[in-house]
C-alpha atoms as a PDB file:
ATOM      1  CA  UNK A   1      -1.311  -2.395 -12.192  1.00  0.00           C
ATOM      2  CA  UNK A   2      -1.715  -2.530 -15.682  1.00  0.00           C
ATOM      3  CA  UNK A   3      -2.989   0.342 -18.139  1.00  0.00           C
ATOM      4  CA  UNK A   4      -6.181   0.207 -18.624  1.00  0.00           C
ATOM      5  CA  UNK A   5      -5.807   0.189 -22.738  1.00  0.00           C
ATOM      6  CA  UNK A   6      -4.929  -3.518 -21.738  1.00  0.00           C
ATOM      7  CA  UNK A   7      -8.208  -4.733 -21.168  1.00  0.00           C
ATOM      8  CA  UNK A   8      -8.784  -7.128 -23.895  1.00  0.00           C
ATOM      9  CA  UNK A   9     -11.709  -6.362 -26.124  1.00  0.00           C
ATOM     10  CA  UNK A  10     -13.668  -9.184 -25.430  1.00  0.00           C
ATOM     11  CA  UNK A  11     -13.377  -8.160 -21.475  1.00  0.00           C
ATOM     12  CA  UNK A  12     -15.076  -4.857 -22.226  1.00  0.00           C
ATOM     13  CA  UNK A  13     -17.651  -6.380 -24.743  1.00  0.00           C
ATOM     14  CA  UNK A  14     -18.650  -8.325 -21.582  1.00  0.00           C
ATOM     15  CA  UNK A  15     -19.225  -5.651 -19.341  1.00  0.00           C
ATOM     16  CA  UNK A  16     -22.828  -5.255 -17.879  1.00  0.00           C
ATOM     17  CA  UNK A  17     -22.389  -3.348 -14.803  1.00  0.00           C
ATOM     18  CA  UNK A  18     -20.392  -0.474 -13.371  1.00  0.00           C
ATOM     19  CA  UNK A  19     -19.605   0.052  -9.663  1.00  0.00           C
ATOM     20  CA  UNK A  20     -17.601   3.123  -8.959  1.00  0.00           C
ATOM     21  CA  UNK A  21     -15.998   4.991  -5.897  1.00  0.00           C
ATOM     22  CA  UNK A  22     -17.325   8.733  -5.673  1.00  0.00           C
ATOM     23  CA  UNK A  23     -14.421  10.875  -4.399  1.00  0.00           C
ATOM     24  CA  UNK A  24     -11.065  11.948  -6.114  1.00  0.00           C
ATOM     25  CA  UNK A  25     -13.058   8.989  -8.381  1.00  0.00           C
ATOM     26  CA  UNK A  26     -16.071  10.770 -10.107  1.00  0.00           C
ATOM     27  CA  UNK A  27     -14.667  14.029  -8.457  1.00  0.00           C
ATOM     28  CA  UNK A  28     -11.798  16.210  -9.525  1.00  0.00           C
ATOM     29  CA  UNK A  29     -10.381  18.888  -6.881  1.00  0.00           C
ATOM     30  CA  UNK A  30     -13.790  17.882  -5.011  1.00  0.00           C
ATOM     31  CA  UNK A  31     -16.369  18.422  -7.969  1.00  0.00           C
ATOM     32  CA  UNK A  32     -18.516  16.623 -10.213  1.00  0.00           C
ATOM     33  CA  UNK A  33     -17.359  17.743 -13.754  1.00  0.00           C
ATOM     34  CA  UNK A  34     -19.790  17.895 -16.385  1.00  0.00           C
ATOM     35  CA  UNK A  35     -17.846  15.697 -18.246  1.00  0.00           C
ATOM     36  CA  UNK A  36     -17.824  12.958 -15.462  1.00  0.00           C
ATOM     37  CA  UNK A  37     -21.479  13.416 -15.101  1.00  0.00           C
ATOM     38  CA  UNK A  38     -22.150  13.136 -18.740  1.00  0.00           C
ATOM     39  CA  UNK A  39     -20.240   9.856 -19.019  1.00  0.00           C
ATOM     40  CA  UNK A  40     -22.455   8.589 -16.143  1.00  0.00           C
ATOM     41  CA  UNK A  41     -25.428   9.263 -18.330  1.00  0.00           C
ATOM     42  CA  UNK A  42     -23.754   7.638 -21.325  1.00  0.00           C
ATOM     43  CA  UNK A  43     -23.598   4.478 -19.450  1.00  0.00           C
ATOM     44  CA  UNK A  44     -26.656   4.077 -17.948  1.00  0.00           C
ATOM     45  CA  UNK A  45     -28.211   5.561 -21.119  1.00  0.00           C
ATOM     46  CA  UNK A  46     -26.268   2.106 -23.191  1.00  0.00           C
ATOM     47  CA  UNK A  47     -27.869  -0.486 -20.628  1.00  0.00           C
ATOM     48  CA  UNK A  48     -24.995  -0.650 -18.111  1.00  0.00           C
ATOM     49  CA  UNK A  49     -25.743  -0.960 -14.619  1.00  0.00           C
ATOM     50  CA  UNK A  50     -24.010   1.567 -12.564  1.00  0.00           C
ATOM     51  CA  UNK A  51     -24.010   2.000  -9.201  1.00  0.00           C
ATOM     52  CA  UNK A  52     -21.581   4.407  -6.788  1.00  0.00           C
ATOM     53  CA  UNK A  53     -19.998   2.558  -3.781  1.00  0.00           C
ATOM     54  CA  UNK A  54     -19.054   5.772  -1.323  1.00  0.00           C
ATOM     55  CA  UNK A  55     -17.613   6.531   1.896  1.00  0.00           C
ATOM     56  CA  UNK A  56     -20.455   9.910   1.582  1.00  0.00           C
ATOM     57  CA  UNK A  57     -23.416   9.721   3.843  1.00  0.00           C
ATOM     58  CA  UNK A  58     -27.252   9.032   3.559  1.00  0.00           C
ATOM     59  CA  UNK A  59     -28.154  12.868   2.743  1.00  0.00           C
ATOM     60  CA  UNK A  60     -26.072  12.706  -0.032  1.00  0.00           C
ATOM     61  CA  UNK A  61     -27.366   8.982  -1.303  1.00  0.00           C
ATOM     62  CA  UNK A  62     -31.159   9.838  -1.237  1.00  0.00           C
ATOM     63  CA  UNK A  63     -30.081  12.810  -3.444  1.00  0.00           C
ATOM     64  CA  UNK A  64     -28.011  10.623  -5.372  1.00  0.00           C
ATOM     65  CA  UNK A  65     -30.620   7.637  -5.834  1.00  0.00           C
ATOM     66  CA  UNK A  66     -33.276  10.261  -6.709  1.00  0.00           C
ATOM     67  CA  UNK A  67     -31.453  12.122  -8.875  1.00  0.00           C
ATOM     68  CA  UNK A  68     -28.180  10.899 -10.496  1.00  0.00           C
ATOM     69  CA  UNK A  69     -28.147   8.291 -13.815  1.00  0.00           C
ATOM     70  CA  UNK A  70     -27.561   5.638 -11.278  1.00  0.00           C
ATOM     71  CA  UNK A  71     -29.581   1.978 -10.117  1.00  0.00           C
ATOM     72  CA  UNK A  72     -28.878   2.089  -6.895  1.00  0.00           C
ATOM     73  CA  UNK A  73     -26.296   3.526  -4.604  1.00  0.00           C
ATOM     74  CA  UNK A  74     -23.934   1.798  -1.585  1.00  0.00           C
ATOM     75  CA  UNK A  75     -22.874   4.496   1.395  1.00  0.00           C
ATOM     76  CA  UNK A  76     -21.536   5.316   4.226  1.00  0.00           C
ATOM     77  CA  UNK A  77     -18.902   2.037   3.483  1.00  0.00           C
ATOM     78  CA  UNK A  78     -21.506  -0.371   3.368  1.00  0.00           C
ATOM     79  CA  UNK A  79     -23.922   0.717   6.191  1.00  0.00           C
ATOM     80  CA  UNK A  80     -27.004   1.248   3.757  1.00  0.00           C
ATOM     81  CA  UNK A  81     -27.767   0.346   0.280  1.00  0.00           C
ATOM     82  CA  UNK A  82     -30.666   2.835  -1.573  1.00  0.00           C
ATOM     83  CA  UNK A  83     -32.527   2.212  -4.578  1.00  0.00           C
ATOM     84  CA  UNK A  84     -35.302   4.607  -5.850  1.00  0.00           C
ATOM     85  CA  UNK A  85     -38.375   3.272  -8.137  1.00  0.00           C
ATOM     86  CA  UNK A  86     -39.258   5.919 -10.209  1.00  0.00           C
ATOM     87  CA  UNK A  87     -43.064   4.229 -11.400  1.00  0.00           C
ATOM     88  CA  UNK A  88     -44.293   3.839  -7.642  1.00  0.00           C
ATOM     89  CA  UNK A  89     -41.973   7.014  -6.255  1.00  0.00           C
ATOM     90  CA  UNK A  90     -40.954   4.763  -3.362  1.00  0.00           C
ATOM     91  CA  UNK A  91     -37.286   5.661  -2.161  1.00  0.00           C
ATOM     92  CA  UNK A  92     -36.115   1.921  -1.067  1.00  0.00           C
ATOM     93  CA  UNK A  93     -32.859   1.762   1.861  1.00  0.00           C
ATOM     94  CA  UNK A  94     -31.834  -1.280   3.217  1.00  0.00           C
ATOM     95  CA  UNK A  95     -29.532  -1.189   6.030  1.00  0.00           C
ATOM     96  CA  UNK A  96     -26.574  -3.943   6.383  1.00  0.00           C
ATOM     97  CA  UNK A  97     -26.520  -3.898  10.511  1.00  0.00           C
ATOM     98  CA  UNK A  98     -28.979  -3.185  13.499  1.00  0.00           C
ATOM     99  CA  UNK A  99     -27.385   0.026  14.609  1.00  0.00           C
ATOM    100  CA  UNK A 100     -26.453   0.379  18.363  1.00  0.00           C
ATOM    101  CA  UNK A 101     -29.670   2.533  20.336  1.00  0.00           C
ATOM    102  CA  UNK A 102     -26.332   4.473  22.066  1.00  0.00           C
ATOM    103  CA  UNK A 103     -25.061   4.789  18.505  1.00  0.00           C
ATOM    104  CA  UNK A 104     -24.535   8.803  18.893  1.00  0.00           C
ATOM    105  CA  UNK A 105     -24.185   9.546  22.025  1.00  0.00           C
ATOM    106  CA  UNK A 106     -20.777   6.315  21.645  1.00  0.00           C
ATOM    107  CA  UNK A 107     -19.248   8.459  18.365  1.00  0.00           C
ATOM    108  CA  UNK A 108     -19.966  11.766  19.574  1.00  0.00           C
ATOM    109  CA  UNK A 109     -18.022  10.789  22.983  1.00  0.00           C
ATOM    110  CA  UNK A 110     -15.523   9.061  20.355  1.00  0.00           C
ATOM    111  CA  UNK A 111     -15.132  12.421  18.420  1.00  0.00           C
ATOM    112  CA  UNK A 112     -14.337  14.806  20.701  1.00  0.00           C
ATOM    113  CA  UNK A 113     -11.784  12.231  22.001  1.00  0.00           C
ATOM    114  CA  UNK A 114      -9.746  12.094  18.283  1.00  0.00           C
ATOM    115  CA  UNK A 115     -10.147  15.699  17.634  1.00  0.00           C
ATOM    116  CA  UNK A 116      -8.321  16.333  21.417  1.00  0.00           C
ATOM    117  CA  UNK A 117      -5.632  14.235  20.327  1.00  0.00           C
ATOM    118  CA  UNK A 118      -4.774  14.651  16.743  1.00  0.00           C
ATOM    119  CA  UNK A 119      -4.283  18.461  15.728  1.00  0.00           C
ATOM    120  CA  UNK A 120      -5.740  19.815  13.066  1.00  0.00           C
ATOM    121  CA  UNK A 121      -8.201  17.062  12.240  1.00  0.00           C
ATOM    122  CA  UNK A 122     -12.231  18.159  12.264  1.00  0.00           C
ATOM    123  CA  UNK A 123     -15.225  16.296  12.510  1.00  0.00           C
ATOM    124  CA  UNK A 124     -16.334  16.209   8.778  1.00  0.00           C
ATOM    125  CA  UNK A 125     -18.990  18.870   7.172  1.00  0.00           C
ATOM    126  CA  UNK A 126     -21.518  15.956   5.781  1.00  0.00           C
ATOM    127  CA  UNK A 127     -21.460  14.670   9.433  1.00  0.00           C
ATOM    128  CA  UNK A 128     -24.991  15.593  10.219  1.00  0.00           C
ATOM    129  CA  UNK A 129     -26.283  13.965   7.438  1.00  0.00           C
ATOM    130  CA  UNK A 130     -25.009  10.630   8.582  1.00  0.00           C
ATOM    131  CA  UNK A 131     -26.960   7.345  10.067  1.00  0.00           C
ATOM    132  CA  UNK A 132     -24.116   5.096  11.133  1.00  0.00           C
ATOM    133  CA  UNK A 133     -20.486   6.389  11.046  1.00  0.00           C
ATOM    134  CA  UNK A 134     -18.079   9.068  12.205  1.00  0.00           C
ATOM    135  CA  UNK A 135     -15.895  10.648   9.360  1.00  0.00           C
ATOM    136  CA  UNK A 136     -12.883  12.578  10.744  1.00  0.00           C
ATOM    137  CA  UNK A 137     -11.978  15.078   7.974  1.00  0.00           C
ATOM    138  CA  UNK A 138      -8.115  15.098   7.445  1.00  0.00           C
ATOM    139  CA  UNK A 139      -7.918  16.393   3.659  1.00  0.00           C
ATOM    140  CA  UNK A 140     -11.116  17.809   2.747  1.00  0.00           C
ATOM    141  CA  UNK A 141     -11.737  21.123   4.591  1.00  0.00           C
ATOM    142  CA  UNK A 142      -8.576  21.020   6.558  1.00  0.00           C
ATOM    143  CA  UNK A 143      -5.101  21.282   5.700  1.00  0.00           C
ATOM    144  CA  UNK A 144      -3.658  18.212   4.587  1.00  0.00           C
ATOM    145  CA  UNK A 145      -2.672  16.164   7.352  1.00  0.00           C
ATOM    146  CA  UNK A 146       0.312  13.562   7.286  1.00  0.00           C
ATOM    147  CA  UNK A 147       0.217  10.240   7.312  1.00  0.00           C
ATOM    148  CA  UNK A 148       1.128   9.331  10.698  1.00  0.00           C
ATOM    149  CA  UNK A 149      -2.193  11.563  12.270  1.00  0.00           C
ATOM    150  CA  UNK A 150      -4.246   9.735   9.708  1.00  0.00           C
ATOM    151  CA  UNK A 151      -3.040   6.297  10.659  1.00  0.00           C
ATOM    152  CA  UNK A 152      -3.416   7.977  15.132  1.00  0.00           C
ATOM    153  CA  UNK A 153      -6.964   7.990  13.853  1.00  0.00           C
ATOM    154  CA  UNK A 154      -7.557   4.994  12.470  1.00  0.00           C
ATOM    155  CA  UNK A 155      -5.711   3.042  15.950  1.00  0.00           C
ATOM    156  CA  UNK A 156      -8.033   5.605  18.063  1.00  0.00           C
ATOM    157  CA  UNK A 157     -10.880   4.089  16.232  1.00  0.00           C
ATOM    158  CA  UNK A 158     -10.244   0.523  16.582  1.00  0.00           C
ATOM    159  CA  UNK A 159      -9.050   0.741  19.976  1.00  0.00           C
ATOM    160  CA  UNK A 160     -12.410   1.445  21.000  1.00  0.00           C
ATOM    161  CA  UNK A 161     -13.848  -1.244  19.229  1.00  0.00           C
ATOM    162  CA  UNK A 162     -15.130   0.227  15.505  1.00  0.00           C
ATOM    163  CA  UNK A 163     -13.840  -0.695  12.309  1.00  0.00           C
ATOM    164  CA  UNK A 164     -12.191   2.357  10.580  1.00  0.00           C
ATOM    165  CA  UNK A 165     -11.288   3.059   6.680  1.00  0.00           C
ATOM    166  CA  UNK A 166      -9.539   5.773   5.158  1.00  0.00           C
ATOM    167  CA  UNK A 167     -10.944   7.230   1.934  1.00  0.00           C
ATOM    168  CA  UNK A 168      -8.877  10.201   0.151  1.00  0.00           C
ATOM    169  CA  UNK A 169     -10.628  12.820   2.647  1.00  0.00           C
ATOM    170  CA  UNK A 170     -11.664  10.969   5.855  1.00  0.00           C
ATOM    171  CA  UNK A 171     -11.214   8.432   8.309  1.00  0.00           C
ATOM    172  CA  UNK A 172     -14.416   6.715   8.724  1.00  0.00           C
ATOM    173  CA  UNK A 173     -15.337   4.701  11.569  1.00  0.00           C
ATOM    174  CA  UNK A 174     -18.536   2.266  12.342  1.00  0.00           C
ATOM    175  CA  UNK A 175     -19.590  -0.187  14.624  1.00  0.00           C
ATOM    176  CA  UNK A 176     -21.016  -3.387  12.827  1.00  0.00           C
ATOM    177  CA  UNK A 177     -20.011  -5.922  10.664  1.00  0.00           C
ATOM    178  CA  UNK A 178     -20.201  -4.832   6.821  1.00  0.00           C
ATOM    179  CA  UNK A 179     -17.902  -3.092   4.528  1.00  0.00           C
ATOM    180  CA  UNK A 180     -18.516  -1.998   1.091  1.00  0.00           C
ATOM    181  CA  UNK A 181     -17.863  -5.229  -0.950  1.00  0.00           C
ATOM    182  CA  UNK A 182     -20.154  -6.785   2.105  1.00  0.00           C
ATOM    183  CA  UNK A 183     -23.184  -4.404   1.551  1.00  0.00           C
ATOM    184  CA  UNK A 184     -22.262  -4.559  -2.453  1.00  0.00           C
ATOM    185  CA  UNK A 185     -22.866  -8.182  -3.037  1.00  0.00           C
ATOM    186  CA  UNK A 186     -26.075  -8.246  -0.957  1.00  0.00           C
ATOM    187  CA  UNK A 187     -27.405  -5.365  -2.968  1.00  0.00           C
ATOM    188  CA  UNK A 188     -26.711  -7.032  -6.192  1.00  0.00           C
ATOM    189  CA  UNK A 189     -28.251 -10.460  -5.211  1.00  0.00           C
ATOM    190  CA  UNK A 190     -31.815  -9.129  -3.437  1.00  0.00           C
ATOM    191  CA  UNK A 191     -31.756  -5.921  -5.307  1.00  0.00           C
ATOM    192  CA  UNK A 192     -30.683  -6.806  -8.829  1.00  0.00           C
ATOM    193  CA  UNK A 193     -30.852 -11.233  -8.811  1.00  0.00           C
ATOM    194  CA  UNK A 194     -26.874 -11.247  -9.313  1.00  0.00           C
ATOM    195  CA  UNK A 195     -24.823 -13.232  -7.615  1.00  0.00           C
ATOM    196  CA  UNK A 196     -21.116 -12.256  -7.777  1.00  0.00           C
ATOM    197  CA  UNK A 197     -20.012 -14.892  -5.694  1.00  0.00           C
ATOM    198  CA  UNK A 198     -19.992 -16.958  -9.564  1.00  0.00           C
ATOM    199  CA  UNK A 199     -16.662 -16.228 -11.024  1.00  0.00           C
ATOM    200  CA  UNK A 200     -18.526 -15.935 -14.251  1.00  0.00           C
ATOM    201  CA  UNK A 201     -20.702 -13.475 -13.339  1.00  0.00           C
ATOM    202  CA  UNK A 202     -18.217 -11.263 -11.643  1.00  0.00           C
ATOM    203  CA  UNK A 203     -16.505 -11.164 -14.745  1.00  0.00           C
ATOM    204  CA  UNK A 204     -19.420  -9.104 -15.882  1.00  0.00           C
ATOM    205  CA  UNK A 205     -18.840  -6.206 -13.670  1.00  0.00           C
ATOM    206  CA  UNK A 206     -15.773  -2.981 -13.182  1.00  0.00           C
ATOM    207  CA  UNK A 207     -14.888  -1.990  -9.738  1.00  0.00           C
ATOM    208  CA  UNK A 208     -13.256   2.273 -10.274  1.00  0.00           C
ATOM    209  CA  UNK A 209     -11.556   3.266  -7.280  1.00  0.00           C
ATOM    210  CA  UNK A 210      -8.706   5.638  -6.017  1.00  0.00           C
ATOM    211  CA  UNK A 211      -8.481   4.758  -2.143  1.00  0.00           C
ATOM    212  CA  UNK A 212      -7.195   2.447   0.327  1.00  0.00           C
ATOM    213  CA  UNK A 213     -11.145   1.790   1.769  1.00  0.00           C
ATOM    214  CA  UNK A 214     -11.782   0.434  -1.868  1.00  0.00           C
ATOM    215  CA  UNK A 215      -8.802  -2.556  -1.314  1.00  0.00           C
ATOM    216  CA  UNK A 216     -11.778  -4.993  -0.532  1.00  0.00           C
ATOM    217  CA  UNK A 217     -13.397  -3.951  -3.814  1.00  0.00           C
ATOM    218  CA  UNK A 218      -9.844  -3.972  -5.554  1.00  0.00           C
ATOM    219  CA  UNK A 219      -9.257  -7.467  -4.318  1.00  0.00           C
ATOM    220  CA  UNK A 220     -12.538  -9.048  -5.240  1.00  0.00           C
ATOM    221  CA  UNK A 221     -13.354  -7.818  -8.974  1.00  0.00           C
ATOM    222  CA  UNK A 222     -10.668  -9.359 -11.437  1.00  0.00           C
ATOM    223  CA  UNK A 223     -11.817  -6.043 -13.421  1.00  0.00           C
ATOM    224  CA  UNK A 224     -10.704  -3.349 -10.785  1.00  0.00           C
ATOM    225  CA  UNK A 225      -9.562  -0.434 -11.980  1.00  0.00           C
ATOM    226  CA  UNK A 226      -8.104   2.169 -10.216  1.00  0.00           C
ATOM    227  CA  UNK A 227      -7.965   6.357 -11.555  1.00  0.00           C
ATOM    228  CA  UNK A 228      -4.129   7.376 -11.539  1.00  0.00           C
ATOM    229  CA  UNK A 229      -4.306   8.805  -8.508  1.00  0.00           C
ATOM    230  CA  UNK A 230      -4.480   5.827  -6.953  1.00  0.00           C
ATOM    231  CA  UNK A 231      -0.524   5.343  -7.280  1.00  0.00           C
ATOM    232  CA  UNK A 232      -0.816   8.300  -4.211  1.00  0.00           C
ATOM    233  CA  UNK A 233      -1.825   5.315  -1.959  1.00  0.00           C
ATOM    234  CA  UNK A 234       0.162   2.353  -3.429  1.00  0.00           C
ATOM    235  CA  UNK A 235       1.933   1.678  -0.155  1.00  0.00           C
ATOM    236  CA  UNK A 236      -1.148   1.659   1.907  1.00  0.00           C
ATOM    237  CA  UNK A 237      -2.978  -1.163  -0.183  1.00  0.00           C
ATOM    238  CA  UNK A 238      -2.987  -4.238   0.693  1.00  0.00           C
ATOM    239  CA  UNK A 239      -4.462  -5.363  -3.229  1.00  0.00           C
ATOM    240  CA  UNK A 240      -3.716  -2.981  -5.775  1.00  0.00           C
ATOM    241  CA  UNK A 241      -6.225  -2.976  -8.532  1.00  0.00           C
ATOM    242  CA  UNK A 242      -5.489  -4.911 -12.323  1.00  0.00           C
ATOM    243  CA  UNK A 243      -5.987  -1.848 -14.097  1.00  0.00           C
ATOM    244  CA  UNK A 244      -4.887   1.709 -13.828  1.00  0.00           C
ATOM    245  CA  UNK A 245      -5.964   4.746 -16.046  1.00  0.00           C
ATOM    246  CA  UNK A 246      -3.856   7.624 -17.195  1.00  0.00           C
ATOM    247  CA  UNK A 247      -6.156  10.485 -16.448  1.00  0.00           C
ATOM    248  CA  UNK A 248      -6.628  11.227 -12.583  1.00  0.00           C
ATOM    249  CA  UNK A 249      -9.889  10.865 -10.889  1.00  0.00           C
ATOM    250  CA  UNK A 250     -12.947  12.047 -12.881  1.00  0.00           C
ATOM    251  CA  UNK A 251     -11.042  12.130 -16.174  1.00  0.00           C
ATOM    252  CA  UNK A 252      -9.839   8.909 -15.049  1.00  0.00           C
ATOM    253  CA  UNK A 253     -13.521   7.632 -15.079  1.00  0.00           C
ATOM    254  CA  UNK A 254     -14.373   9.251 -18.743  1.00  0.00           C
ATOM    255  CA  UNK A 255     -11.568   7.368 -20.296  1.00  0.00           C
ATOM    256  CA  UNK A 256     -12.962   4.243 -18.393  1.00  0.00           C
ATOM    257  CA  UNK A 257     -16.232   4.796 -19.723  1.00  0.00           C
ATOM    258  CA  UNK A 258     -15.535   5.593 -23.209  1.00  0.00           C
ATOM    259  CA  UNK A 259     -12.949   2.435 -23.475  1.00  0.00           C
ATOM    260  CA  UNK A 260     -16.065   0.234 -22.191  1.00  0.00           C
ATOM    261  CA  UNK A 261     -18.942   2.052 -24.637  1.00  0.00           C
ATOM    262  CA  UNK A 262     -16.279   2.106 -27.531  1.00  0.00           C
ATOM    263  CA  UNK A 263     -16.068  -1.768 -27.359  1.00  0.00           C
ATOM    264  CA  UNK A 264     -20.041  -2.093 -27.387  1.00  0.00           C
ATOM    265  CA  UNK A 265     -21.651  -2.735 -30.641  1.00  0.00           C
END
């Protein structure tokens, strides 16, 4: 991981488009600072595309379509994408996978079978506000739990067929075939006529994330960047990203901002 005052010039210059992780990313201690906001604004204000790419469910992505400095919005890992049209006040989701008809009764049954076995883990607060995964809460309003329960969680998950990711909070699990870089591409072709599969064109765009469910995103984007507190999870990714900053999480994501809007004419 380089520092991010690496980037060359003419990298930044080329920068159209900003896709960006949401916790212990835009968040600091599990808030949106006003300065992390503000430098959301400032890009979208200067023509940049920008577009979160969270683990957080579909409550909080309507809010966040509707409300935040933002073209569209990814959740859940890739189960949904959102865009809102603000002329015709038409809230637009598209989801990346049929989901099961036994979807909750299968992940309730699945949740009260992790939270017997792993002490101290809880079914996560935004839970009810979710369409297509189960988030098992092992930093966020619990006590810190160690590595080894987090990765009981994870082979609970898959043993019972779902694919499971660990953000810096929670353990999320889904049925269906789709992760975030998955749901990400096919947003930014239908959504936004951009097709990342050019290697020009993906040149174009920052990944910003801190956590081992962003390695897809971190091994795709030749400009990945990751918020110092991504060194917390070095030894659980399998791609680290090119770039590192030296402020943690949402001061992490100001000083990417201002080194890409510093380079713009």
């Amino acid at each position: 991981m380089r520092p991010l005052s690496e980037m060359s010039p003419a990298t930044r210059r080329g920068i159209t488009g900003i896709l960006t992780d949401i916790d212990d990313t835009l968040s600091t201690d599990g808030r949106l600072t006003a300065a992390a906001y503000s430098a959301l604004e400032r890009l979208h204000e200067a023509g940049l595309k920008v577009i979160p790419v969270t683990g957080r469910p579909a409550g909080w992505c309507d809010h966040i379509a509707r409300f935040w400095p933002v073209d569209a919005v990814v959740g859940e890992n890739g189960a949904f994408w959102m865009r809102y049209d603000r002329g015709a006040r038409i809230l637009c989701t598209v989801h990346a996978a049929v989901l099961p008809a036994d979807r909750q009764a299968r992940l309730e049954a699945i949740a009260r079978e992790i939270l017997a076995a792993v002490p101290g883990c809880a079914l996560a607060s935004d839970q009810f506000c979710r369409v297509a995964d189960l988030a098992i809460d092992f930093c966020e309003d619990v006590a810190p739990l160690p590595p080894a329960a987090v990765d009981e969680i994870v082979r609970r998950m898959e043993a019972l067929g779902m694919h499971a990711k660990v953000s810096s909070i929670h353990v999320n699990g889904w049925f269906g075939d789709y992760d975030k870089l998955s749901t990400t591409l096919r947003m930014l072709r239908e959504a936004f006529a951009c097709d990342l599969e050019s290697a020009h064109e993906r040149t174009r765009w920052v990944f910003v994330g801190d956590s081992p469910n962003d390695a897809p995103m971190f091994r795709f984007f030749d400009n990945s960047v990751g918020v110092a507190n991504v060194r917390d999870c070095a030894d659980r990714l399998d791609t680290p990203p090119a770039y590192v900053t030296e402020g943690q999480a949402g001061e992490g994501f100001v000083e990417l901002a201002d080194c890409l809007l510093d380079a713009r004419p």
